[in-house]
PDB file of N, CA and C in Angstrom:
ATOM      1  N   UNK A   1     -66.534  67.191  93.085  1.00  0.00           N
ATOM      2  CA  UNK A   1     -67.104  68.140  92.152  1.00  0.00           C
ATOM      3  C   UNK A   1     -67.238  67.485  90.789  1.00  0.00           C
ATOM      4  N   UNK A   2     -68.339  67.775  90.293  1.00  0.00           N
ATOM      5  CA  UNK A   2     -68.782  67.115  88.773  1.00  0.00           C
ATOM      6  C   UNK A   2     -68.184  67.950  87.998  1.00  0.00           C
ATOM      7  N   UNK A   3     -67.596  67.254  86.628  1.00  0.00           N
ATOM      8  CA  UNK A   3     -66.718  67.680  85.116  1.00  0.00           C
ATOM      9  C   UNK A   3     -68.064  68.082  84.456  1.00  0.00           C
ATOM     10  N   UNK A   4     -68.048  69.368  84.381  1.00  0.00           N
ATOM     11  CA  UNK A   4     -68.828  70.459  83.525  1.00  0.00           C
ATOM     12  C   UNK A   4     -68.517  69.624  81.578  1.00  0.00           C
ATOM     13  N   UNK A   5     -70.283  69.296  81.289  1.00  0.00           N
ATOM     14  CA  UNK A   5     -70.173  68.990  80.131  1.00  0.00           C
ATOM     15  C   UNK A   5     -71.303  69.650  79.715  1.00  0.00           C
ATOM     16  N   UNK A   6     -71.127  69.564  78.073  1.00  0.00           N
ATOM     17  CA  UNK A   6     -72.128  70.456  77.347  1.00  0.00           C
ATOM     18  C   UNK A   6     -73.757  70.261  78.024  1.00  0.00           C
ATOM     19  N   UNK A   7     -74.297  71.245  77.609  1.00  0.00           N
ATOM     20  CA  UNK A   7     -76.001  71.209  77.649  1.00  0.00           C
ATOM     21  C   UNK A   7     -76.430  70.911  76.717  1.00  0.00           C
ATOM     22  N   UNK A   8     -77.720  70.283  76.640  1.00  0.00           N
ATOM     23  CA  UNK A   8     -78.261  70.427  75.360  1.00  0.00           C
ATOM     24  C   UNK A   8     -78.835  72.020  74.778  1.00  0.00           C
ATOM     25  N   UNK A   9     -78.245  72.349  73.362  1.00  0.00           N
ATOM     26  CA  UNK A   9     -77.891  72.957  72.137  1.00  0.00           C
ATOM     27  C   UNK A   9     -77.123  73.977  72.715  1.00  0.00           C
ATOM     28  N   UNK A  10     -75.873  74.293  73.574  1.00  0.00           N
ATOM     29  CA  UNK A  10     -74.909  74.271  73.946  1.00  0.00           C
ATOM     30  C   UNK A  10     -73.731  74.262  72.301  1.00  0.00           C
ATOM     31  N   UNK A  11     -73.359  75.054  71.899  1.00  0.00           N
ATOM     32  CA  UNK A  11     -71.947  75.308  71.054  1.00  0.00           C
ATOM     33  C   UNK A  11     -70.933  75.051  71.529  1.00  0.00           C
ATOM     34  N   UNK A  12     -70.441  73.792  71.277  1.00  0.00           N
ATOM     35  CA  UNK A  12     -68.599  73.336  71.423  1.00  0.00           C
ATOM     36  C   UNK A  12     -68.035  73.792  70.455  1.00  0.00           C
ATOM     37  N   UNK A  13     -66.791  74.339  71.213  1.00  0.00           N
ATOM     38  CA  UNK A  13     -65.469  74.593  69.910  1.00  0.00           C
ATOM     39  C   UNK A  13     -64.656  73.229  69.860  1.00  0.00           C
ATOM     40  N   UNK A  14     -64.952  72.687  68.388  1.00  0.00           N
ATOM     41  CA  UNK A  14     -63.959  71.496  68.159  1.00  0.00           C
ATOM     42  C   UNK A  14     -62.831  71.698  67.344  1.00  0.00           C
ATOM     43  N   UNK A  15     -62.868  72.997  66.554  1.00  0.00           N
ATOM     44  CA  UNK A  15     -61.831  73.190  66.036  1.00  0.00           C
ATOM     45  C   UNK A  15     -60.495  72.761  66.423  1.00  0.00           C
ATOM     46  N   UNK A  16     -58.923  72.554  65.542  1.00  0.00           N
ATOM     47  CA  UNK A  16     -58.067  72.440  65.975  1.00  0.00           C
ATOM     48  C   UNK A  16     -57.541  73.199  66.905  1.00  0.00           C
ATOM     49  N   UNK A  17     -56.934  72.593  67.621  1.00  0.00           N
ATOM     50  CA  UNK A  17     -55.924  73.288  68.988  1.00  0.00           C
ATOM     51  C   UNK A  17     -55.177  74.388  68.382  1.00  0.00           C
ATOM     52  N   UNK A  18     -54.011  73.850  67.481  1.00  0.00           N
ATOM     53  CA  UNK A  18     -52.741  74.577  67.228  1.00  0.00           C
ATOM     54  C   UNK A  18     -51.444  74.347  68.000  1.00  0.00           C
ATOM     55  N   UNK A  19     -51.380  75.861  68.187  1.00  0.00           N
ATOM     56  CA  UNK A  19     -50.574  75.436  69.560  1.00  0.00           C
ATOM     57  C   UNK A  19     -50.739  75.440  70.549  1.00  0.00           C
ATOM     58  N   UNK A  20     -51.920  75.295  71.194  1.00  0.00           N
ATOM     59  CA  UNK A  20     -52.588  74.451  72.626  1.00  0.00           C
ATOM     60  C   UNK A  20     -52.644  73.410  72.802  1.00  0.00           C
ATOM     61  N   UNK A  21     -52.772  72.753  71.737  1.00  0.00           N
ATOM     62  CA  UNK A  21     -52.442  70.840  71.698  1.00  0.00           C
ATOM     63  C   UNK A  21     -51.592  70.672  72.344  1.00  0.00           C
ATOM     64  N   UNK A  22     -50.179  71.208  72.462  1.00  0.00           N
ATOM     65  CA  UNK A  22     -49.156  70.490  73.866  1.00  0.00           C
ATOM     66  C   UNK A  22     -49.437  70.622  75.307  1.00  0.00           C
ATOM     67  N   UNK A  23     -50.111  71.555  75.143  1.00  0.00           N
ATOM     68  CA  UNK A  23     -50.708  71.428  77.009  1.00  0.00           C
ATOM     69  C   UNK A  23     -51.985  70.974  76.974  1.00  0.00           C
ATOM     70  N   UNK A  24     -52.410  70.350  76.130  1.00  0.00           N
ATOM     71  CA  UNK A  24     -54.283  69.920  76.154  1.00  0.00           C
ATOM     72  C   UNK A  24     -54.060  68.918  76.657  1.00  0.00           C
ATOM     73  N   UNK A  25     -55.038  68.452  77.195  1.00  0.00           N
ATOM     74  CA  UNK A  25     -56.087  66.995  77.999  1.00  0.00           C
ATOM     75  C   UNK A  25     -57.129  66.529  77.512  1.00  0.00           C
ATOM     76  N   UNK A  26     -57.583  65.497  76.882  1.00  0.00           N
ATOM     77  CA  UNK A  26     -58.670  64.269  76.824  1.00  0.00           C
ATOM     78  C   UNK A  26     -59.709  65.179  77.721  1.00  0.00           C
ATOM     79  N   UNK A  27     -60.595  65.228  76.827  1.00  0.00           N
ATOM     80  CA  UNK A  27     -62.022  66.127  77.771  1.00  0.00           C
ATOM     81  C   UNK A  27     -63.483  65.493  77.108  1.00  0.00           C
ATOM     82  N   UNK A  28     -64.351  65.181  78.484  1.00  0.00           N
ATOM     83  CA  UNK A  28     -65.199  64.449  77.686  1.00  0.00           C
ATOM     84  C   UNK A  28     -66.207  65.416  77.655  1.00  0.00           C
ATOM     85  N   UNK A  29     -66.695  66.451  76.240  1.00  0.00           N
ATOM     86  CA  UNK A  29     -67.565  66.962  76.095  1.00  0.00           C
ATOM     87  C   UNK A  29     -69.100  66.667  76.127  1.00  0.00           C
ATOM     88  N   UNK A  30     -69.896  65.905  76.143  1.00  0.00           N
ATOM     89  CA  UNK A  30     -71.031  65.304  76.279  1.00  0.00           C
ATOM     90  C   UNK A  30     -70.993  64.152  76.653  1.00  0.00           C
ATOM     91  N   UNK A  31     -72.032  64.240  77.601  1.00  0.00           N
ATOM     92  CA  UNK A  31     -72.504  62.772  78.081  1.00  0.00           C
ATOM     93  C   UNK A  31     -73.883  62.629  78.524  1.00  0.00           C
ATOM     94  N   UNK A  32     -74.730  61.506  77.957  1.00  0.00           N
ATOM     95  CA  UNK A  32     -75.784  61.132  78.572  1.00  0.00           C
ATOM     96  C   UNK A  32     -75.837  59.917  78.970  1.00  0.00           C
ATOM     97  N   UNK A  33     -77.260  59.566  79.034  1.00  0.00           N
ATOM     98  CA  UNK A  33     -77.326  57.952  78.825  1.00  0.00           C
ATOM     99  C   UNK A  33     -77.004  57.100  77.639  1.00  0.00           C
ATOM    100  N   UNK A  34     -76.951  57.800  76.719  1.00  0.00           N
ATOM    101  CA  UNK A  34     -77.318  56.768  75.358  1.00  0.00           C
ATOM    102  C   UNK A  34     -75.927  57.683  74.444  1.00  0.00           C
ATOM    103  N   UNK A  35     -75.095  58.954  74.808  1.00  0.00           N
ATOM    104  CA  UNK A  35     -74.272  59.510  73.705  1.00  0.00           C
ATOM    105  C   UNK A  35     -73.062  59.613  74.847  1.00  0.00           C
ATOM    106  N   UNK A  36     -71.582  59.326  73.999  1.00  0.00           N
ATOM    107  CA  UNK A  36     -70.462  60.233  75.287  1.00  0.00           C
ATOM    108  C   UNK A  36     -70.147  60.652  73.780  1.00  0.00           C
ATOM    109  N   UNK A  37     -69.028  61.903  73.868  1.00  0.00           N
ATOM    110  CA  UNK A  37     -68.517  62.989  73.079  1.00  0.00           C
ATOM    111  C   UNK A  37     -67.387  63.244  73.730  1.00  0.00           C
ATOM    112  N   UNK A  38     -65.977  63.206  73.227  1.00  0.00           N
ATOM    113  CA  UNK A  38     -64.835  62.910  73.903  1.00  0.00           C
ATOM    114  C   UNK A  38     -64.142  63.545  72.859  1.00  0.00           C
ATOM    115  N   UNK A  39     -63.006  64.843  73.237  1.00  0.00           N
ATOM    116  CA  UNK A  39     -61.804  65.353  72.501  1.00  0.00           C
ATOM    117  C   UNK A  39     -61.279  64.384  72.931  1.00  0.00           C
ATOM    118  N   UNK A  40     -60.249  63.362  72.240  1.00  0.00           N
ATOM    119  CA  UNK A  40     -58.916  62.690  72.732  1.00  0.00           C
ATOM    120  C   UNK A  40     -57.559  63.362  72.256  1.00  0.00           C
ATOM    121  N   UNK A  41     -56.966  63.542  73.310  1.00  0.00           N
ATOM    122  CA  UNK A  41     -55.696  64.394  72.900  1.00  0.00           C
ATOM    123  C   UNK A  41     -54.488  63.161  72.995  1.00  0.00           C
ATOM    124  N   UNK A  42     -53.905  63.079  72.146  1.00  0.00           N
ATOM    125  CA  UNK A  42     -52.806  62.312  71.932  1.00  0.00           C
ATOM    126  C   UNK A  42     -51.243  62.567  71.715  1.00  0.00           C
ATOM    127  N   UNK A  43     -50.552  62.766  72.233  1.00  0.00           N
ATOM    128  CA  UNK A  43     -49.015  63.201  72.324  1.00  0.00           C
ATOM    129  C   UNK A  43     -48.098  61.999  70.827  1.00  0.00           C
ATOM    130  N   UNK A  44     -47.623  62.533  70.609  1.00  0.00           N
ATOM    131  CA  UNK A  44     -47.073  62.095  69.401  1.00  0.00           C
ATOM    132  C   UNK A  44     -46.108  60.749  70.377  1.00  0.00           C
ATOM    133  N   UNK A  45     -46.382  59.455  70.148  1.00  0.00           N
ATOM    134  CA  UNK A  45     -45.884  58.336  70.358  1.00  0.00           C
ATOM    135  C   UNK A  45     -46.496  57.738  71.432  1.00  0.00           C
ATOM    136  N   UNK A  46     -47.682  58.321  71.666  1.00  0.00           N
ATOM    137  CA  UNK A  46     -48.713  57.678  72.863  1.00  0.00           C
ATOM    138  C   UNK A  46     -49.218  56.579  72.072  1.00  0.00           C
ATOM    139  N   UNK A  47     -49.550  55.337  72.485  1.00  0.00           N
ATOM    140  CA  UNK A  47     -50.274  54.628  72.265  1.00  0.00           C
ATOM    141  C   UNK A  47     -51.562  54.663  73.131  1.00  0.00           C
ATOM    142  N   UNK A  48     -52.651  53.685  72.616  1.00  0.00           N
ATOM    143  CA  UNK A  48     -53.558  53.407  73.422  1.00  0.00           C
ATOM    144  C   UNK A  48     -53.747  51.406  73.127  1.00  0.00           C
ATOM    145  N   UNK A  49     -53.702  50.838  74.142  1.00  0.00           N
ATOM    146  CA  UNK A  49     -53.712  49.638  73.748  1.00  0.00           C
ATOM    147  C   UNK A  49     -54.860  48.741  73.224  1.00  0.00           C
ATOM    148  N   UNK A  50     -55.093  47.992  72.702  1.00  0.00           N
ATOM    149  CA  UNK A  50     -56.304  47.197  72.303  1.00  0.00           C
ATOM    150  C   UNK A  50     -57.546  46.964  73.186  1.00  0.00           C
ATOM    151  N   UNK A  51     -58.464  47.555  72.408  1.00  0.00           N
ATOM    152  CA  UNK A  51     -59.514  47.732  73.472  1.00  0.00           C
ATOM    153  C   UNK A  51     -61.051  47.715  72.853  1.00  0.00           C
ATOM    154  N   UNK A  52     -61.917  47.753  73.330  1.00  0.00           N
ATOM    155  CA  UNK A  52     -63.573  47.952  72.342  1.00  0.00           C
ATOM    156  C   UNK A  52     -64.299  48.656  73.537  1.00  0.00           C
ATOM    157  N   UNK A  53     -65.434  48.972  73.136  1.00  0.00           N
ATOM    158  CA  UNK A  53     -67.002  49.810  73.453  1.00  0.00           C
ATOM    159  C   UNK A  53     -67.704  49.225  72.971  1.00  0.00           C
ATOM    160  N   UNK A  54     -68.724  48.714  73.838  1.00  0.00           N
ATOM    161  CA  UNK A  54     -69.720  48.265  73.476  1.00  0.00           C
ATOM    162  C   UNK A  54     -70.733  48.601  72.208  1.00  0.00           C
ATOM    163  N   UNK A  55     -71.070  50.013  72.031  1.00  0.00           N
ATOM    164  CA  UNK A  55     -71.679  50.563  70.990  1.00  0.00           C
ATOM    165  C   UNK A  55     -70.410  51.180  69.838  1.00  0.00           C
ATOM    166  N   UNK A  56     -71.191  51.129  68.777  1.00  0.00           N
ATOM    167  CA  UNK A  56     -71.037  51.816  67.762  1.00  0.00           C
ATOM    168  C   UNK A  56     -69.898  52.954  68.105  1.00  0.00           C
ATOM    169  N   UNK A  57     -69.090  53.320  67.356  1.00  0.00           N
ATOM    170  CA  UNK A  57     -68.600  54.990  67.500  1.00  0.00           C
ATOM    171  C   UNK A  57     -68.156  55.384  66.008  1.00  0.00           C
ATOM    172  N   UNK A  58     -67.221  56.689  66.221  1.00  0.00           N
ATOM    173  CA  UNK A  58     -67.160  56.656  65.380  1.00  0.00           C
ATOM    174  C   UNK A  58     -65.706  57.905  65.710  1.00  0.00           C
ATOM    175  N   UNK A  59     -64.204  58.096  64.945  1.00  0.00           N
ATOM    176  CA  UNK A  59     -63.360  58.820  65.447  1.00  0.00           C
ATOM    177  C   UNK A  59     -62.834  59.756  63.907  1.00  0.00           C
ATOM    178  N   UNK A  60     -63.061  60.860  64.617  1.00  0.00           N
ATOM    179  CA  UNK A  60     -62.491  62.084  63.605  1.00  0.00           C
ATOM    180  C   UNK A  60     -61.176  62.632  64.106  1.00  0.00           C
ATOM    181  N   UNK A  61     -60.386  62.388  63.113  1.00  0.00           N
ATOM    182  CA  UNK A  61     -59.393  63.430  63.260  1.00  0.00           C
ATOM    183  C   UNK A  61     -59.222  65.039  63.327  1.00  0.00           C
ATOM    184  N   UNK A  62     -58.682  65.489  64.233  1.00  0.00           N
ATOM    185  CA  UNK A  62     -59.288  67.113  64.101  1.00  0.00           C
ATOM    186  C   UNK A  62     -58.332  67.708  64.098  1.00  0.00           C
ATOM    187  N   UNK A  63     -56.643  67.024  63.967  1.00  0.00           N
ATOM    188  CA  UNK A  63     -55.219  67.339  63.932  1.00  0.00           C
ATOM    189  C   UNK A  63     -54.253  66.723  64.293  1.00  0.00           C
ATOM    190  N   UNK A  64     -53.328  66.324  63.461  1.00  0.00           N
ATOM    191  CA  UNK A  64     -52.258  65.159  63.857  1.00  0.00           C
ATOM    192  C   UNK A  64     -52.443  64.545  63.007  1.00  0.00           C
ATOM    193  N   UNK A  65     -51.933  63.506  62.927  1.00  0.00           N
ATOM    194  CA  UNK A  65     -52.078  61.812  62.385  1.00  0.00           C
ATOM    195  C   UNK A  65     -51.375  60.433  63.829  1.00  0.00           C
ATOM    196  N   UNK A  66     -52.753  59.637  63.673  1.00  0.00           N
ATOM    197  CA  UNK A  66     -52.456  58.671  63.962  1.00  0.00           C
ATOM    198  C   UNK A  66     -52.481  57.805  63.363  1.00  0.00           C
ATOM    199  N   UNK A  67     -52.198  56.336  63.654  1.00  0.00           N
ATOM    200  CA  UNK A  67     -52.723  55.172  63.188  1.00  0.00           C
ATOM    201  C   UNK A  67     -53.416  53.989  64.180  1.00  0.00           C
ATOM    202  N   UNK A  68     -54.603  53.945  63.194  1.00  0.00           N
ATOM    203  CA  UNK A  68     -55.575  53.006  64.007  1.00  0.00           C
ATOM    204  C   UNK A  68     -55.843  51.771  63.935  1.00  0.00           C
ATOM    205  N   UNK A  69     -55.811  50.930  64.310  1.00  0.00           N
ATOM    206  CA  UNK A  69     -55.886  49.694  64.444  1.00  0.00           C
ATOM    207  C   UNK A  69     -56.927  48.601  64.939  1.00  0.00           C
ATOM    208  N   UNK A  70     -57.232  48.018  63.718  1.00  0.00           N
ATOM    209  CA  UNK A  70     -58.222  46.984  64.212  1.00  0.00           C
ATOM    210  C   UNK A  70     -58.254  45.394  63.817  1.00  0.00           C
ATOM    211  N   UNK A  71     -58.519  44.310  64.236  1.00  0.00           N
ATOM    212  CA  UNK A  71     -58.139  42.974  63.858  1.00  0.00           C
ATOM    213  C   UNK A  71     -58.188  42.693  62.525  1.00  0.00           C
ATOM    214  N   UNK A  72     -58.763  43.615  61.700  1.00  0.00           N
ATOM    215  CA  UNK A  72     -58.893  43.726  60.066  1.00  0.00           C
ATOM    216  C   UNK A  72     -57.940  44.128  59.508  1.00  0.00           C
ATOM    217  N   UNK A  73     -57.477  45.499  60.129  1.00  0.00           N
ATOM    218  CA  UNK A  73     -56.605  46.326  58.895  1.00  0.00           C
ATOM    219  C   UNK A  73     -55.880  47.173  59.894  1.00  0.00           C
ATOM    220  N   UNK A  74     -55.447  48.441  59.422  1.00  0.00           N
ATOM    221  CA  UNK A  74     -54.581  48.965  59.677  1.00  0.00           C
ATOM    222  C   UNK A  74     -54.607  50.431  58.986  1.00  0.00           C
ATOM    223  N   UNK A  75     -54.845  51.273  59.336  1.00  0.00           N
ATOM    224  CA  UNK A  75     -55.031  52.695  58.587  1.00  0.00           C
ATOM    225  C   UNK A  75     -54.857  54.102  59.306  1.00  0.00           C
ATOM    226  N   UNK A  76     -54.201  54.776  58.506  1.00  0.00           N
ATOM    227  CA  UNK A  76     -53.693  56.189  58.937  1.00  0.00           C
ATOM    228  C   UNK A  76     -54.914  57.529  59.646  1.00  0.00           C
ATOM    229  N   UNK A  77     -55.210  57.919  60.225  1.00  0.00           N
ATOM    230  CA  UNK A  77     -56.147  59.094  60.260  1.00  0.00           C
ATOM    231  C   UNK A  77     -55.344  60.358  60.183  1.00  0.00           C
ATOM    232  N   UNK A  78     -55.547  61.330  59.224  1.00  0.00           N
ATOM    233  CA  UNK A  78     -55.247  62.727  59.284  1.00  0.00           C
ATOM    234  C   UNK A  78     -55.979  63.487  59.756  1.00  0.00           C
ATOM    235  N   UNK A  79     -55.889  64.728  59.558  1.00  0.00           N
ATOM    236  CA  UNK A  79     -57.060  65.454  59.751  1.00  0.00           C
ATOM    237  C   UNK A  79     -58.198  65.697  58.832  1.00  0.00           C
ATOM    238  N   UNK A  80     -59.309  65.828  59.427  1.00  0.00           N
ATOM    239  CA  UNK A  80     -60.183  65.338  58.531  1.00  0.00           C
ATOM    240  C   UNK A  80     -60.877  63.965  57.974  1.00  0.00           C
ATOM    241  N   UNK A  81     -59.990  63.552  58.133  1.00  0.00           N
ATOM    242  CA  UNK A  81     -60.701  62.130  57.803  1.00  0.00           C
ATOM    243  C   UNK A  81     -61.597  61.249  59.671  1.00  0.00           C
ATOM    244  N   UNK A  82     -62.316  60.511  58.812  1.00  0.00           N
ATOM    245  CA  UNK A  82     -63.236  60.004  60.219  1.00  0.00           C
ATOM    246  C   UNK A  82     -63.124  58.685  60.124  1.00  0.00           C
ATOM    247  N   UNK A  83     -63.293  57.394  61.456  1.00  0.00           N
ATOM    248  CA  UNK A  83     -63.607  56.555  60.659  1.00  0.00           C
ATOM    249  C   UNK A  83     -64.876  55.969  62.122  1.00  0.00           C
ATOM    250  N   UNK A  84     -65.738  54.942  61.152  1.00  0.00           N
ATOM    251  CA  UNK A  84     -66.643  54.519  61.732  1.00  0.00           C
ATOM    252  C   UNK A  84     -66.357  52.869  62.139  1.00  0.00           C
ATOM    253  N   UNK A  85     -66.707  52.739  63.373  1.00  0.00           N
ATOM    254  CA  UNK A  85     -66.446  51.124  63.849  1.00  0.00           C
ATOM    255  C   UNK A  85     -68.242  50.557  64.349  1.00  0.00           C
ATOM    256  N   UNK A  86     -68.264  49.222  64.228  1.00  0.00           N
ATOM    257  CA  UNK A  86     -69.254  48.402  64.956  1.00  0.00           C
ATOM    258  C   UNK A  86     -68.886  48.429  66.159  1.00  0.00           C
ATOM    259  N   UNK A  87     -70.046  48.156  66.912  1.00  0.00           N
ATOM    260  CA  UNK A  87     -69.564  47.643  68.312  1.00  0.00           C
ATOM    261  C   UNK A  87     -69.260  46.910  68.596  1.00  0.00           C
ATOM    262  N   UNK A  88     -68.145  46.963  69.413  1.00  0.00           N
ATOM    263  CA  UNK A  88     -67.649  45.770  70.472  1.00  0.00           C
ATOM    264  C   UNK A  88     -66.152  45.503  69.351  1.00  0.00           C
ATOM    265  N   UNK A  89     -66.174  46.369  68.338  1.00  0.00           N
ATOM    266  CA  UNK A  89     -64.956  45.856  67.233  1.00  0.00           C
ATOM    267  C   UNK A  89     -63.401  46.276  68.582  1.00  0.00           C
ATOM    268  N   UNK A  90     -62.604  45.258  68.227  1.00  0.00           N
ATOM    269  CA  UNK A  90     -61.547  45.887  68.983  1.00  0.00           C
ATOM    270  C   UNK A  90     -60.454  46.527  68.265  1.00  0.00           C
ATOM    271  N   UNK A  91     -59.796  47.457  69.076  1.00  0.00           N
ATOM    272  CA  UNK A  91     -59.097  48.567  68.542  1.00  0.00           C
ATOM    273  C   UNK A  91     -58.132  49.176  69.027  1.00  0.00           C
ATOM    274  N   UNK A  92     -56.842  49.932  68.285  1.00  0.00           N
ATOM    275  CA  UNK A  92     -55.766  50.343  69.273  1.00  0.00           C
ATOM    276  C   UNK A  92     -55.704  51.629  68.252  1.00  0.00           C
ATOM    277  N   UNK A  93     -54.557  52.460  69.133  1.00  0.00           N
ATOM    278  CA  UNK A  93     -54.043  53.637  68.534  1.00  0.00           C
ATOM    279  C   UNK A  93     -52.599  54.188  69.020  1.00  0.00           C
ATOM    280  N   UNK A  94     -52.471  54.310  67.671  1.00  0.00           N
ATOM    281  CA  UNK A  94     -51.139  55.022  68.037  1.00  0.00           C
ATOM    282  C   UNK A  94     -50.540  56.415  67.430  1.00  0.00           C
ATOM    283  N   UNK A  95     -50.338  57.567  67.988  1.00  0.00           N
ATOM    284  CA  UNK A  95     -49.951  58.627  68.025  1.00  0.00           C
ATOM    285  C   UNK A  95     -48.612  59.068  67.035  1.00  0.00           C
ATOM    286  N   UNK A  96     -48.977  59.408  65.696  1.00  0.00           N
ATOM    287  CA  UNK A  96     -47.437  59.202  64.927  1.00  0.00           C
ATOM    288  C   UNK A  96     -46.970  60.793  65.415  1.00  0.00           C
ATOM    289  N   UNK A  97     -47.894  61.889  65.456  1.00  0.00           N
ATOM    290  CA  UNK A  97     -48.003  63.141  65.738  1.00  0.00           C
ATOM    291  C   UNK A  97     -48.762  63.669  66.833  1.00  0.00           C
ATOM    292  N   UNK A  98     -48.510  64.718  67.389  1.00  0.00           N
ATOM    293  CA  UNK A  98     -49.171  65.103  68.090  1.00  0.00           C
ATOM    294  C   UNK A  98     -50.591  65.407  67.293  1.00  0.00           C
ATOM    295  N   UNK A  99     -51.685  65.087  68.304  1.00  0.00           N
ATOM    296  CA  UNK A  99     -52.633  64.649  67.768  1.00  0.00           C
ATOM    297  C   UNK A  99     -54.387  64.746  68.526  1.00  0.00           C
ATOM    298  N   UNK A 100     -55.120  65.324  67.785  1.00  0.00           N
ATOM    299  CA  UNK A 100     -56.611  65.140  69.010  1.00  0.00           C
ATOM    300  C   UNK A 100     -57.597  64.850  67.933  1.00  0.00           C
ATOM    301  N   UNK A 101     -58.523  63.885  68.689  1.00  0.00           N
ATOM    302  CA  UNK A 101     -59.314  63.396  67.687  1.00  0.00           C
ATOM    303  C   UNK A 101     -60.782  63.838  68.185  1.00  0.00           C
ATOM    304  N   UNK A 102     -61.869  63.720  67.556  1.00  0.00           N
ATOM    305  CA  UNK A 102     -63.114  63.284  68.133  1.00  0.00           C
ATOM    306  C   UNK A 102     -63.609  62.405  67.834  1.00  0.00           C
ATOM    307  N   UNK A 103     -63.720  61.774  69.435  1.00  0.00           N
ATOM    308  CA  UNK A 103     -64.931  60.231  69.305  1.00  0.00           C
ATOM    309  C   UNK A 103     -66.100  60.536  69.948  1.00  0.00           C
ATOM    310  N   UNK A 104     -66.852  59.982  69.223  1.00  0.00           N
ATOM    311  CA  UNK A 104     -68.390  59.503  69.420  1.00  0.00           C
ATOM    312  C   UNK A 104     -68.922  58.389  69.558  1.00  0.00           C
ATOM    313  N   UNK A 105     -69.320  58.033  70.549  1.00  0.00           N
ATOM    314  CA  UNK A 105     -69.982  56.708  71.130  1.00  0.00           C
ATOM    315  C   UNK A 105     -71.341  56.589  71.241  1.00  0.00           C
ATOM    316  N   UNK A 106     -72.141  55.208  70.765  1.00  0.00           N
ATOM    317  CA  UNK A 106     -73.211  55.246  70.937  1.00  0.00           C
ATOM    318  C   UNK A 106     -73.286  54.368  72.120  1.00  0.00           C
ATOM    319  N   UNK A 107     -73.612  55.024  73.804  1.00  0.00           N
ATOM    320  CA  UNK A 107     -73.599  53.376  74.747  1.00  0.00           C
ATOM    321  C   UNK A 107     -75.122  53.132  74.548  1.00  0.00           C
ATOM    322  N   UNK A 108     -76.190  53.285  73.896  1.00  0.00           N
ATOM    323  CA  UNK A 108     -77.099  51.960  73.698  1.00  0.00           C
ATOM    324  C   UNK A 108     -77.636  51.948  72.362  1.00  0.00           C
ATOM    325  N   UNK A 109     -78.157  51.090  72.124  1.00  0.00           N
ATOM    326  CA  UNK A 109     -79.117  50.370  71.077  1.00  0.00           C
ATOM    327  C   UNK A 109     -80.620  50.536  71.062  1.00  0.00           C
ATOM    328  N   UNK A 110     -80.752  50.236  70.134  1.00  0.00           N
ATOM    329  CA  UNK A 110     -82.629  50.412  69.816  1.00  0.00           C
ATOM    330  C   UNK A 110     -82.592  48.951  70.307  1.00  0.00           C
ATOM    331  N   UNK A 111     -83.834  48.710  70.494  1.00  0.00           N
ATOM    332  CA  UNK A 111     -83.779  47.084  71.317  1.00  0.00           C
ATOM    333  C   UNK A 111     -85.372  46.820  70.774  1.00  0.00           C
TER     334      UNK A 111
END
């Protein structure tokens, strides 16, 4: 059975969880060819290990704080704040709080 994702002009609730964040799951809200749209839910001391995507993305905090990591630097996300990567940049995360973000991926390019 196929994972039910948005339609096009389809209304997602991205708002914060609250207190549903402890029983939430990583859900990938949109997907096409060329966009994925992904809640990431993160448990306070989850990591995610070093890794890249080919395209562009870009990750919003939508509650929690993590810290994100890339061969450059090193920086906090709260809520609210977003941050934008190149592609193929590599990257880790780690969960200081319970935590869900939104990422946005671009998988292609204008060519």
């Amino acid at each position: 059975m196929a994972i039910p994702h948005a339609d096009p002009a389809e209304v997602i609730d991205v708002r914060p969880l609250g207190a549903r964040l402890k029983d939430a799951q990583t859900t990938t809200l949109v997907t096409t060819d060329c966009l994925e749209v992904i809640r990431l839910v993160l448990p306070a001391g989850k990591e995610i290990k070093q890794h890249n995507v080919p395209g562009e993305i870009t990750v919003q905090c939508l509650e929690g704080n993590v810290v994100f990591s890339t061969e450059q630097s090193e920086c906090e996300l709260s809520a609210g704040k977003l941050l934008y990567l190149s592609g193929s940049d590599d990257h880790a995360l780690r969960a200081v709080e319970d935590s869900s973000l939104l990422v946005t991926i671009l998988l292609k390019h204008k060519q």
